[in-house]
PDB file of N, CA and C in Angstrom:
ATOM      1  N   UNK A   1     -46.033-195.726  82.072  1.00  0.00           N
ATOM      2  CA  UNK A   1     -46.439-194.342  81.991  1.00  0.00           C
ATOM      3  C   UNK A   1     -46.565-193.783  83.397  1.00  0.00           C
ATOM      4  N   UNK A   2     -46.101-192.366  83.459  1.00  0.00           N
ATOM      5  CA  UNK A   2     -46.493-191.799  84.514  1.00  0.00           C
ATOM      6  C   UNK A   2     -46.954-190.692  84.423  1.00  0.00           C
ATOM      7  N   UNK A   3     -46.670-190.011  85.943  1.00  0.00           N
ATOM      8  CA  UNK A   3     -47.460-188.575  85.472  1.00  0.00           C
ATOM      9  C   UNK A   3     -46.217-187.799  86.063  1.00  0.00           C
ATOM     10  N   UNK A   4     -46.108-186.724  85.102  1.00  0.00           N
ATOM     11  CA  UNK A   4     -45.046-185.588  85.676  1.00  0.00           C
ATOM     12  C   UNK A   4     -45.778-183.995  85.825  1.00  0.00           C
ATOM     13  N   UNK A   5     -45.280-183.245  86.942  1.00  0.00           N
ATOM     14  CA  UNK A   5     -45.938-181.955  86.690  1.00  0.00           C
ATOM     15  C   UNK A   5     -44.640-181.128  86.093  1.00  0.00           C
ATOM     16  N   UNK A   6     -44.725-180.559  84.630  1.00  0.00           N
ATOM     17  CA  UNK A   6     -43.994-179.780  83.836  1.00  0.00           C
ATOM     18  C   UNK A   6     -44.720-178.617  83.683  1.00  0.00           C
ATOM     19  N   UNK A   7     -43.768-176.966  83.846  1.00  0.00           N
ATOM     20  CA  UNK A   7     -44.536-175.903  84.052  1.00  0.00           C
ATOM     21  C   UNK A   7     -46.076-175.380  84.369  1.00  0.00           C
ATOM     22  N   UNK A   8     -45.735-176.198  85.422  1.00  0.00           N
ATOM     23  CA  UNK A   8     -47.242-176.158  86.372  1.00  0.00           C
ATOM     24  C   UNK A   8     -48.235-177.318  85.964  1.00  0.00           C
ATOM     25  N   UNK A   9     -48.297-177.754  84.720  1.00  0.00           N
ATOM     26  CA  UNK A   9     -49.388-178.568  84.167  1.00  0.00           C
ATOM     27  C   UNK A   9     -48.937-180.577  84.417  1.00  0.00           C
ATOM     28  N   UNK A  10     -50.149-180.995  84.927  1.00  0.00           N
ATOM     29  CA  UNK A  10     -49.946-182.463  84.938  1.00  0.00           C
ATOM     30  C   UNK A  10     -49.724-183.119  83.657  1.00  0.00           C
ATOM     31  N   UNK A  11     -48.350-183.475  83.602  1.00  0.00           N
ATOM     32  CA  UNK A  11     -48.736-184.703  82.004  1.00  0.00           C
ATOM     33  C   UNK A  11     -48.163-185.757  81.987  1.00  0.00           C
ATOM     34  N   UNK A  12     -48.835-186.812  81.045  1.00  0.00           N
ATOM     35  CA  UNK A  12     -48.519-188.338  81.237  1.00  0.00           C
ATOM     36  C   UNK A  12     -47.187-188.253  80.314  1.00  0.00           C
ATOM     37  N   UNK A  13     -46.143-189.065  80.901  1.00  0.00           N
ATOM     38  CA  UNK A  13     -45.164-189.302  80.490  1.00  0.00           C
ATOM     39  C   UNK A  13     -44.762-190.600  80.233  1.00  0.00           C
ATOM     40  N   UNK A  14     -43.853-190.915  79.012  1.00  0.00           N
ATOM     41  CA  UNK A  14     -43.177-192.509  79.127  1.00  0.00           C
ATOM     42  C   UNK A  14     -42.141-192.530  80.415  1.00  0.00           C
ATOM     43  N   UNK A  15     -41.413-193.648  80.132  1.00  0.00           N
ATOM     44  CA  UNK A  15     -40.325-194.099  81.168  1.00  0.00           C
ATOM     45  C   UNK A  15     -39.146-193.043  80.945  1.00  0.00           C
ATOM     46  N   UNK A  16     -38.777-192.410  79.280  1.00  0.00           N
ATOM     47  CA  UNK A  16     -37.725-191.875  79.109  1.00  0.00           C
ATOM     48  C   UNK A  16     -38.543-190.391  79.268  1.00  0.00           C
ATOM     49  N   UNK A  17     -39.646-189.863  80.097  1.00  0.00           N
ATOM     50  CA  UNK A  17     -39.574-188.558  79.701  1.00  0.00           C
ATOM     51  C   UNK A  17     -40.360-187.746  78.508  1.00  0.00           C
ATOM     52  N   UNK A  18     -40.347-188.769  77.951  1.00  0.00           N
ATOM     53  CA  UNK A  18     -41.208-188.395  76.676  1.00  0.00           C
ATOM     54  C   UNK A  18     -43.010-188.412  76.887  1.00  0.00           C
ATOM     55  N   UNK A  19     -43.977-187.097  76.389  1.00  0.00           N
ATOM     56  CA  UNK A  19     -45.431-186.712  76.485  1.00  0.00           C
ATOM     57  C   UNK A  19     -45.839-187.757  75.705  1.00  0.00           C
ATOM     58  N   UNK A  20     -46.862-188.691  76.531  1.00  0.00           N
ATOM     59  CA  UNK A  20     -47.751-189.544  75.742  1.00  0.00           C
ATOM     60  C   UNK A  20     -48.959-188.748  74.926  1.00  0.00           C
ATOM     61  N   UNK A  21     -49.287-187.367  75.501  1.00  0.00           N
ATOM     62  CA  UNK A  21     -50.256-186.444  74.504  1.00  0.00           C
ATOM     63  C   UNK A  21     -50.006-185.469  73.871  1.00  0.00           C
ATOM     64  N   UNK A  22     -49.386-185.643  72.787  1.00  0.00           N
ATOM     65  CA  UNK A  22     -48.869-184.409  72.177  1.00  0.00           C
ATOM     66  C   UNK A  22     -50.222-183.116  72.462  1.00  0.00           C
ATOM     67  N   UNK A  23     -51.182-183.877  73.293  1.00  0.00           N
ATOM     68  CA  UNK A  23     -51.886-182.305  73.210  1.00  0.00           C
ATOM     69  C   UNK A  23     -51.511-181.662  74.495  1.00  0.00           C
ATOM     70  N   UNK A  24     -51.311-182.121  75.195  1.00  0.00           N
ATOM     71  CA  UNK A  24     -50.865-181.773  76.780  1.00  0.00           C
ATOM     72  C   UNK A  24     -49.373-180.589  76.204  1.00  0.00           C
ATOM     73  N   UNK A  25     -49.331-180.435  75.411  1.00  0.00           N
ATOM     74  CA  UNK A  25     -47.836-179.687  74.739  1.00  0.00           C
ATOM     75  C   UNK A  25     -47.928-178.074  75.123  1.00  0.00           C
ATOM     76  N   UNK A  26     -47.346-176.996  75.350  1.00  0.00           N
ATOM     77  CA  UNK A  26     -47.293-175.870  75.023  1.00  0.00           C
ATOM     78  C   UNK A  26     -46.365-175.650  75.256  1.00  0.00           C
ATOM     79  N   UNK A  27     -45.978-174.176  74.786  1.00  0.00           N
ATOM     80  CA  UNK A  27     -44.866-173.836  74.627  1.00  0.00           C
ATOM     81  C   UNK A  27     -43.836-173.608  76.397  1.00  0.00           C
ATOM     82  N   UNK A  28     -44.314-173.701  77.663  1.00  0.00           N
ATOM     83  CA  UNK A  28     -43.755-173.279  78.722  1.00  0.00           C
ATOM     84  C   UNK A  28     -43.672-175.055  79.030  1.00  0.00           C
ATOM     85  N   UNK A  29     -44.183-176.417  78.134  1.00  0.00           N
ATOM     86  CA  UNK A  29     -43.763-176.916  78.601  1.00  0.00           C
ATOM     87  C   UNK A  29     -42.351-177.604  77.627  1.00  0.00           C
ATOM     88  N   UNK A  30     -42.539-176.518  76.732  1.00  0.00           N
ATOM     89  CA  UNK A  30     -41.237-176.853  75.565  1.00  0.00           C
ATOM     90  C   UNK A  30     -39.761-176.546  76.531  1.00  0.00           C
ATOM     91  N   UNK A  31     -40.060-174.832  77.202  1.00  0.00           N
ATOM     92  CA  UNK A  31     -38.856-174.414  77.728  1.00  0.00           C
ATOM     93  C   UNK A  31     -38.720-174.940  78.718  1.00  0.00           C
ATOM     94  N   UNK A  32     -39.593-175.739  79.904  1.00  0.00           N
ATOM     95  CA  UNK A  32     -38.958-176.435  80.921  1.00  0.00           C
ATOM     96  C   UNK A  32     -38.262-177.721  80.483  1.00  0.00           C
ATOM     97  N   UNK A  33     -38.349-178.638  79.763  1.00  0.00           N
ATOM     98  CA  UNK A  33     -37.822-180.059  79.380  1.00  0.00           C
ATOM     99  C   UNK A  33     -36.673-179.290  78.745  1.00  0.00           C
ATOM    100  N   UNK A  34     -36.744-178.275  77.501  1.00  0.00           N
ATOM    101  CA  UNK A  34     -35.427-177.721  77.322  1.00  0.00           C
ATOM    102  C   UNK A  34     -34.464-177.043  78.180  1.00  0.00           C
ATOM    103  N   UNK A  35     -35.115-176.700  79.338  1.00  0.00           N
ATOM    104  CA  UNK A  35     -33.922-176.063  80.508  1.00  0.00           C
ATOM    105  C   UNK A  35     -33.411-177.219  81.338  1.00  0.00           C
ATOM    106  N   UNK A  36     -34.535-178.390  81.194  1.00  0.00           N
ATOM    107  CA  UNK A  36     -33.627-179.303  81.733  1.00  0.00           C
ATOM    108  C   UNK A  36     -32.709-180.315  81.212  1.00  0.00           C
ATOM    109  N   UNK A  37     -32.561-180.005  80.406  1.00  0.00           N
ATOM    110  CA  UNK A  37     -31.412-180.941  78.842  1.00  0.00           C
ATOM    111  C   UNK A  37     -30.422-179.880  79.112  1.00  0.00           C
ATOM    112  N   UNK A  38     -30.330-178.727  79.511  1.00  0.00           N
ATOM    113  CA  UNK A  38     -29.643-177.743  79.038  1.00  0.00           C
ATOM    114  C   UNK A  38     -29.324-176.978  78.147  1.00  0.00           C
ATOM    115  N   UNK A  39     -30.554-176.716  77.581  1.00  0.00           N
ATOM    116  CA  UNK A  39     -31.081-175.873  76.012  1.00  0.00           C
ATOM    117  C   UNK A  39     -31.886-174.847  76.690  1.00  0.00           C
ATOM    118  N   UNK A  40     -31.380-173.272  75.808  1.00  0.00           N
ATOM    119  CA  UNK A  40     -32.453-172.046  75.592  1.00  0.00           C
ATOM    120  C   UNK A  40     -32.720-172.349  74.638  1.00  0.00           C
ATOM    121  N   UNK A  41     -33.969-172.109  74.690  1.00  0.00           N
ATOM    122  CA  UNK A  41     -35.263-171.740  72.938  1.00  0.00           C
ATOM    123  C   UNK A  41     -34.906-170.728  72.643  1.00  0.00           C
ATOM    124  N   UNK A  42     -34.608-170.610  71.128  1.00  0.00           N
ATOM    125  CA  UNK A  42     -34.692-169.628  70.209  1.00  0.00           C
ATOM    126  C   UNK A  42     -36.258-169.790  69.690  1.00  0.00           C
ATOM    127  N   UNK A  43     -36.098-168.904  68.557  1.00  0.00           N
ATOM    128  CA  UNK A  43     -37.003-168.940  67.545  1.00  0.00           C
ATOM    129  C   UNK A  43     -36.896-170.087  66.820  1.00  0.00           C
ATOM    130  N   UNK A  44     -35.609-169.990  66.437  1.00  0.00           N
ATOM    131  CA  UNK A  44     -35.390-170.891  65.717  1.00  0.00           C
ATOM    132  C   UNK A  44     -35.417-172.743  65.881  1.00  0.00           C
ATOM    133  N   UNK A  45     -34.952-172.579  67.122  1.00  0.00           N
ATOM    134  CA  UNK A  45     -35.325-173.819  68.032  1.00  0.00           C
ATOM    135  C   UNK A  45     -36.895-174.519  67.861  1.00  0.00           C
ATOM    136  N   UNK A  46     -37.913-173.231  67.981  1.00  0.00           N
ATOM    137  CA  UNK A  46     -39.389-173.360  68.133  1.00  0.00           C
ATOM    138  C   UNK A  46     -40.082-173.376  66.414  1.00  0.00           C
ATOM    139  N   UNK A  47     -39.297-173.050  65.686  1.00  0.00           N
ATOM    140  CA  UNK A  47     -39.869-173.366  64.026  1.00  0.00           C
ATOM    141  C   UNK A  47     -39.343-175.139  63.992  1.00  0.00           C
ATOM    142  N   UNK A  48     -38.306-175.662  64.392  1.00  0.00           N
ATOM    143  CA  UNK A  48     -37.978-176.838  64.269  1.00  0.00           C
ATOM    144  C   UNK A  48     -38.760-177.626  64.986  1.00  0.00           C
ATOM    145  N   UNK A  49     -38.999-177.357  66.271  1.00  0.00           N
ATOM    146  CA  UNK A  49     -40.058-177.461  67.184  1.00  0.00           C
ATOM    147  C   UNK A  49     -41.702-178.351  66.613  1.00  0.00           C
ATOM    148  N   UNK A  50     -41.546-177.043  65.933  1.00  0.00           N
ATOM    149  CA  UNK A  50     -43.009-176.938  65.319  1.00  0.00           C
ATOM    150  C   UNK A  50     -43.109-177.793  63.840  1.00  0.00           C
ATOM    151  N   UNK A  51     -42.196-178.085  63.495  1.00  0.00           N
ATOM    152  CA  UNK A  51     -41.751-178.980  61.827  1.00  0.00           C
ATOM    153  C   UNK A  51     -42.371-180.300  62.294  1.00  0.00           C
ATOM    154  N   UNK A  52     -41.026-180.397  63.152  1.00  0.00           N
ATOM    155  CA  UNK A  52     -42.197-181.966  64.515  1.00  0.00           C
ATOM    156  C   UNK A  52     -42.983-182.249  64.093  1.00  0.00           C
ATOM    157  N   UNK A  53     -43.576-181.385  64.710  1.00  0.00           N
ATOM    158  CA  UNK A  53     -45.009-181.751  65.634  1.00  0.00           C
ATOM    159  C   UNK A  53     -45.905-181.773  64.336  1.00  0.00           C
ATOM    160  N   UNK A  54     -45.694-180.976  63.328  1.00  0.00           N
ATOM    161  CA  UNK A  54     -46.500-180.695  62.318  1.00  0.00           C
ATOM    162  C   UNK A  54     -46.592-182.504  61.358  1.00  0.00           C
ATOM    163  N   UNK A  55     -45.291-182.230  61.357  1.00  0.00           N
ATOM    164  CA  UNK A  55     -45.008-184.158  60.542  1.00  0.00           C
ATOM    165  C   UNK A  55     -45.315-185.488  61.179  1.00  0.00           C
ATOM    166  N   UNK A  56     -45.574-185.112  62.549  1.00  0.00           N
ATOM    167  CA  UNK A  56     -45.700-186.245  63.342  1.00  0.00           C
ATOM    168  C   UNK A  56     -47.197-186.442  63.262  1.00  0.00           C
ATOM    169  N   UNK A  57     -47.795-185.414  63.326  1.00  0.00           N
ATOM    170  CA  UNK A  57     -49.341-185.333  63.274  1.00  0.00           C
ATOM    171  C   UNK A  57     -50.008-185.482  61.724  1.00  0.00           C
ATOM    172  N   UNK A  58     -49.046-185.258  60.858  1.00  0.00           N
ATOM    173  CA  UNK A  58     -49.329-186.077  59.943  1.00  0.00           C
ATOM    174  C   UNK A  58     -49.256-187.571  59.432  1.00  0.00           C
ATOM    175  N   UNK A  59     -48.319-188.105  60.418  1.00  0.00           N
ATOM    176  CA  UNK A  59     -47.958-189.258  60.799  1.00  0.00           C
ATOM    177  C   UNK A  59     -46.998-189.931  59.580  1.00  0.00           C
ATOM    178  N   UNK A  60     -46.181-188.790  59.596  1.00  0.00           N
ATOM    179  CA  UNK A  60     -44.678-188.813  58.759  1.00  0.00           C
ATOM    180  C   UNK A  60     -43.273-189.312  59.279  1.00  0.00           C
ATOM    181  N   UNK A  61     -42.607-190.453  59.131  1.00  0.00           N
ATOM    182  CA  UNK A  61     -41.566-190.664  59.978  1.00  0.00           C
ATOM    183  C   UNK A  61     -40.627-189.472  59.547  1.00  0.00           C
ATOM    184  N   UNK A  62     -39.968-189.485  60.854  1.00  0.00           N
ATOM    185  CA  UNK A  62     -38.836-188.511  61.413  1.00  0.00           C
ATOM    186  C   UNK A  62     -37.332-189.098  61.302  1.00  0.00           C
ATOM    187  N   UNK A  63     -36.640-188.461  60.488  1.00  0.00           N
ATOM    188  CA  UNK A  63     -35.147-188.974  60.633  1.00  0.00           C
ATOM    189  C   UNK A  63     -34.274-187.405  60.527  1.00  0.00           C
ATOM    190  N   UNK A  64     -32.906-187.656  60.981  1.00  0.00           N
ATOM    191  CA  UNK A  64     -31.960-186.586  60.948  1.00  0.00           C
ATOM    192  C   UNK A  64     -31.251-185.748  59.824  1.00  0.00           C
ATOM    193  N   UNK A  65     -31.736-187.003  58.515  1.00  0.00           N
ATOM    194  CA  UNK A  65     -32.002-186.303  56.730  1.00  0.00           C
ATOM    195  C   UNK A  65     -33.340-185.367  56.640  1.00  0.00           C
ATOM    196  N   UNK A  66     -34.652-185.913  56.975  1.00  0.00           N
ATOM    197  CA  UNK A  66     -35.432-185.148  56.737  1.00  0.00           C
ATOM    198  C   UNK A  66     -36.014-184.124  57.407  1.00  0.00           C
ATOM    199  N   UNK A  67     -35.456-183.554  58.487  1.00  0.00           N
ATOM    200  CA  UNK A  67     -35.657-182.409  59.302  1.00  0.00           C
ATOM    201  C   UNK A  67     -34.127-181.535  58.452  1.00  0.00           C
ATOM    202  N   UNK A  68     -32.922-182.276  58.449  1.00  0.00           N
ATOM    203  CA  UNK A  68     -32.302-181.449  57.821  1.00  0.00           C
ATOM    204  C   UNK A  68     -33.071-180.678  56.003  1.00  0.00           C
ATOM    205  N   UNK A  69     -33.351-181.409  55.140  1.00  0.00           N
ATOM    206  CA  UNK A  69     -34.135-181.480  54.091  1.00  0.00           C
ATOM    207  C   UNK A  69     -35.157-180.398  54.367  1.00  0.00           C
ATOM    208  N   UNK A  70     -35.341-179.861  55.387  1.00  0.00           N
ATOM    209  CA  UNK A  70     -37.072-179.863  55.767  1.00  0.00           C
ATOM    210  C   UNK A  70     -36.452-177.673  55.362  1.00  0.00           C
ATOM    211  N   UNK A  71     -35.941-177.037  55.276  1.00  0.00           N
ATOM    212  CA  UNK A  71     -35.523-176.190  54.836  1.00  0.00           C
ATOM    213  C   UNK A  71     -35.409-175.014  55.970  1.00  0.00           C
ATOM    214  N   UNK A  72     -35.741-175.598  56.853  1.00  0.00           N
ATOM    215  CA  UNK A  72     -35.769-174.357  58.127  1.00  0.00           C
ATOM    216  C   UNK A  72     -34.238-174.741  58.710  1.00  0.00           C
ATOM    217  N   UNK A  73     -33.564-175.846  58.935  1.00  0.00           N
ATOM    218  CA  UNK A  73     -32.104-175.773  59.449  1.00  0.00           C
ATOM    219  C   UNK A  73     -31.277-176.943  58.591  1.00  0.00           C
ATOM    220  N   UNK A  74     -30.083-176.992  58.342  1.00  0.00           N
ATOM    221  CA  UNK A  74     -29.441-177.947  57.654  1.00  0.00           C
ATOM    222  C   UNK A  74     -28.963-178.877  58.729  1.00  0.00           C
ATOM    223  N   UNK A  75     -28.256-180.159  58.586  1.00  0.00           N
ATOM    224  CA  UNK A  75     -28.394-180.932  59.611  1.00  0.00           C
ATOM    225  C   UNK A  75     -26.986-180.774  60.689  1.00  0.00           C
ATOM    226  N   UNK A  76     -26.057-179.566  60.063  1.00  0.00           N
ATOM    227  CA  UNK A  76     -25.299-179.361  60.836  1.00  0.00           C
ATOM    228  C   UNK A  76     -25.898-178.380  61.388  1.00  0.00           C
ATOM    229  N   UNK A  77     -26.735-177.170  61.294  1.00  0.00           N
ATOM    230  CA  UNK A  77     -27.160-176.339  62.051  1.00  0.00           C
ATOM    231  C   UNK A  77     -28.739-177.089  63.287  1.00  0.00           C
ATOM    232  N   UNK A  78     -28.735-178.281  62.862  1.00  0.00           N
ATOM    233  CA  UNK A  78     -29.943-179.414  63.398  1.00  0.00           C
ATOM    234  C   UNK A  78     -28.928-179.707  64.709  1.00  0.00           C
ATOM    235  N   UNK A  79     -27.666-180.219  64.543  1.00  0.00           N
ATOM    236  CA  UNK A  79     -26.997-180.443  65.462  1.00  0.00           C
ATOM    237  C   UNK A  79     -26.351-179.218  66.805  1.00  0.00           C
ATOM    238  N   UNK A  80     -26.347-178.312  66.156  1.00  0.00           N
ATOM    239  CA  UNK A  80     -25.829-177.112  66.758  1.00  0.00           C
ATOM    240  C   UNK A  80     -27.135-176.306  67.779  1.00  0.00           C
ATOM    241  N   UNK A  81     -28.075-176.548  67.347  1.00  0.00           N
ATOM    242  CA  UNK A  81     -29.254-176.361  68.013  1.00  0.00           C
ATOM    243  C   UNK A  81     -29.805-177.534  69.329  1.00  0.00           C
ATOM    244  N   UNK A  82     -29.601-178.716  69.214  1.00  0.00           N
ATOM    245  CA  UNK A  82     -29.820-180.116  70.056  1.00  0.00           C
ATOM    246  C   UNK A  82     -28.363-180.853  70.199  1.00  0.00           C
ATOM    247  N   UNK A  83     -27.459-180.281  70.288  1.00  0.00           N
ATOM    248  CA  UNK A  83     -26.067-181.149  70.775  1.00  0.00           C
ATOM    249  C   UNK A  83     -26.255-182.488  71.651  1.00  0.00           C
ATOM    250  N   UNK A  84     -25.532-183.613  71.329  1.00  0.00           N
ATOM    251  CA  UNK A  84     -26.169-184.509  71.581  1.00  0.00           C
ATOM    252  C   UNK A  84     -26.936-185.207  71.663  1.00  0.00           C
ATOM    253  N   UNK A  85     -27.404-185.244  70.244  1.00  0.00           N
ATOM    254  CA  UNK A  85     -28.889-186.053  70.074  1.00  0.00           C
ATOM    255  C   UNK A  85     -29.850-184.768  69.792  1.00  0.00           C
ATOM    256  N   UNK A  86     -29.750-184.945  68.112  1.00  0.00           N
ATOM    257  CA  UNK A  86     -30.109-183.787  67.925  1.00  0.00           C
ATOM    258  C   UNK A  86     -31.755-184.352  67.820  1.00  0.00           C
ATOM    259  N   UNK A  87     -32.271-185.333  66.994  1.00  0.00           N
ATOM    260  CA  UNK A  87     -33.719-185.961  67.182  1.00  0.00           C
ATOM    261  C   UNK A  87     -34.185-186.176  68.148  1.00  0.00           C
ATOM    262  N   UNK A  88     -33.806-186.796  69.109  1.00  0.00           N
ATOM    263  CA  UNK A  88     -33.947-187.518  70.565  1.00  0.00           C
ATOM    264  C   UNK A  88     -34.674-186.224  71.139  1.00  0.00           C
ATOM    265  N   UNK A  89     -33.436-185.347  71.284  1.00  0.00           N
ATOM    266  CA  UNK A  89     -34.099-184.201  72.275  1.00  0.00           C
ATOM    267  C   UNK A  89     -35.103-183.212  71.805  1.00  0.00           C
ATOM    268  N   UNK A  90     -34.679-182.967  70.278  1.00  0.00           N
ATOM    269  CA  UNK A  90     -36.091-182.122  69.845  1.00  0.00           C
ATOM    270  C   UNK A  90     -37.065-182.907  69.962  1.00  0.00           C
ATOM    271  N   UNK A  91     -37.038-184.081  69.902  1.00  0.00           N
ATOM    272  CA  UNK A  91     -38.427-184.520  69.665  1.00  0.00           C
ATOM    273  C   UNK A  91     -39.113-184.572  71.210  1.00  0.00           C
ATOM    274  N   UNK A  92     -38.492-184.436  71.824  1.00  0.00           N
ATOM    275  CA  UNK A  92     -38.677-184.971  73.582  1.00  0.00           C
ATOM    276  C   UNK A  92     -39.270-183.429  74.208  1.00  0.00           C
ATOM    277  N   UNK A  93     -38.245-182.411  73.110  1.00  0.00           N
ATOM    278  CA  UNK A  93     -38.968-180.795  73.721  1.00  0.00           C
ATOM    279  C   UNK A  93     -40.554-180.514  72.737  1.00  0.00           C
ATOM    280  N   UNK A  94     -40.735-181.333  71.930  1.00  0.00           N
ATOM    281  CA  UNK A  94     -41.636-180.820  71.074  1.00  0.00           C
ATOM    282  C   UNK A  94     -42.870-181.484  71.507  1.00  0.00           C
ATOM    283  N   UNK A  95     -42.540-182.415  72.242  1.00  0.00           N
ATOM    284  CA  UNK A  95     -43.803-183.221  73.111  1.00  0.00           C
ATOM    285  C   UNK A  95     -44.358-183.890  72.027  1.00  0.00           C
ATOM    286  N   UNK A  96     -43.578-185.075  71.126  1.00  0.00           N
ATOM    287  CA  UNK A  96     -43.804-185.970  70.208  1.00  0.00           C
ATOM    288  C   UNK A  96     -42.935-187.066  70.930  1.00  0.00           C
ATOM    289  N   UNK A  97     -44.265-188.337  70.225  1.00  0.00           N
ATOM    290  CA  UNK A  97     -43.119-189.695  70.794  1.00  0.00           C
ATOM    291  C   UNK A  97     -42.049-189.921  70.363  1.00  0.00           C
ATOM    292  N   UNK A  98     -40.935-190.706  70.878  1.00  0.00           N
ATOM    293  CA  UNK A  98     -39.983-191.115  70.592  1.00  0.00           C
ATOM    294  C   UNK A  98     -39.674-191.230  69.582  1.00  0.00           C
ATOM    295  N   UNK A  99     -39.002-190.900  68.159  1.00  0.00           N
ATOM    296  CA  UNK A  99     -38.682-191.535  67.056  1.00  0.00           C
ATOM    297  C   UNK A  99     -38.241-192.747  66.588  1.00  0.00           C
ATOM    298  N   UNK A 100     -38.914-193.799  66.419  1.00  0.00           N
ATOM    299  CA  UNK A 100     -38.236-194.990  65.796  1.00  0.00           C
ATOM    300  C   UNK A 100     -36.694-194.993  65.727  1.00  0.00           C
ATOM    301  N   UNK A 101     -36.052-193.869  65.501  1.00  0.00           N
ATOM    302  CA  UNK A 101     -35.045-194.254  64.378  1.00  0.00           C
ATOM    303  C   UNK A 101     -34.113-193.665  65.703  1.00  0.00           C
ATOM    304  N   UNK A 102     -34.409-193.685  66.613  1.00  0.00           N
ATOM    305  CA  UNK A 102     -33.479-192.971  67.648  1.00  0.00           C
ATOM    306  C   UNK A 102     -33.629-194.057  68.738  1.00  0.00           C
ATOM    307  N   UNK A 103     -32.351-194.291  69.499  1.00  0.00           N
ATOM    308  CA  UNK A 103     -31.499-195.482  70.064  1.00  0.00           C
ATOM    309  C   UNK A 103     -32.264-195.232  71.877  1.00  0.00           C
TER     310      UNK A 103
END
């Protein structure tokens, strides 16, 4: 673990980048990790965003069926939004740990 400063604020990070406190999260530190992947936030970006964080804190596993399933984007519009790793990186902008199910 380390510490990174993301839009001004100190937060503990893993090795890949990923927020060890999903509370350390807000939204300016959604759009800096997404400007540095090379993603703008939509709205729409930030409802998926927020599906996350919502399931994770319920302590619901995460896969690339059930965010598609989840009725806010289908999993080709899941992909079109996070190109290249469409879990990996939302989950990395949403300031949730790593997903199991991602390499």
């Amino acid at each position: 673990m380390s510490v990174k400063t993301i839009a001004g604020v100190e937060v503990n990070v893993s090795e890949e980048g990923y927020l060890e406190d999903m509370s350390q999260w807000n939204e300016g530190i959604a759009k800096e990790i997404a400007s540095e992947i090379g993603i703008e936030l939509t709205p729409k970006h930030f409802e998926v965003l927020n599906f996350l964080r919502e399931k994770t804190e319920a302590k619901e596993g995460l896969t690339i069926r059930s965010v598609g399933k989840s009725g806010i984007v289908n999993i080709k519009e899941l992909y079109a939004l996070f190109p290249k790793g469409p879990l990996k990186f939302s989950s990395k902008i949403a300031g949730i740990p790593k997903p199991t199910s991602c390499i």
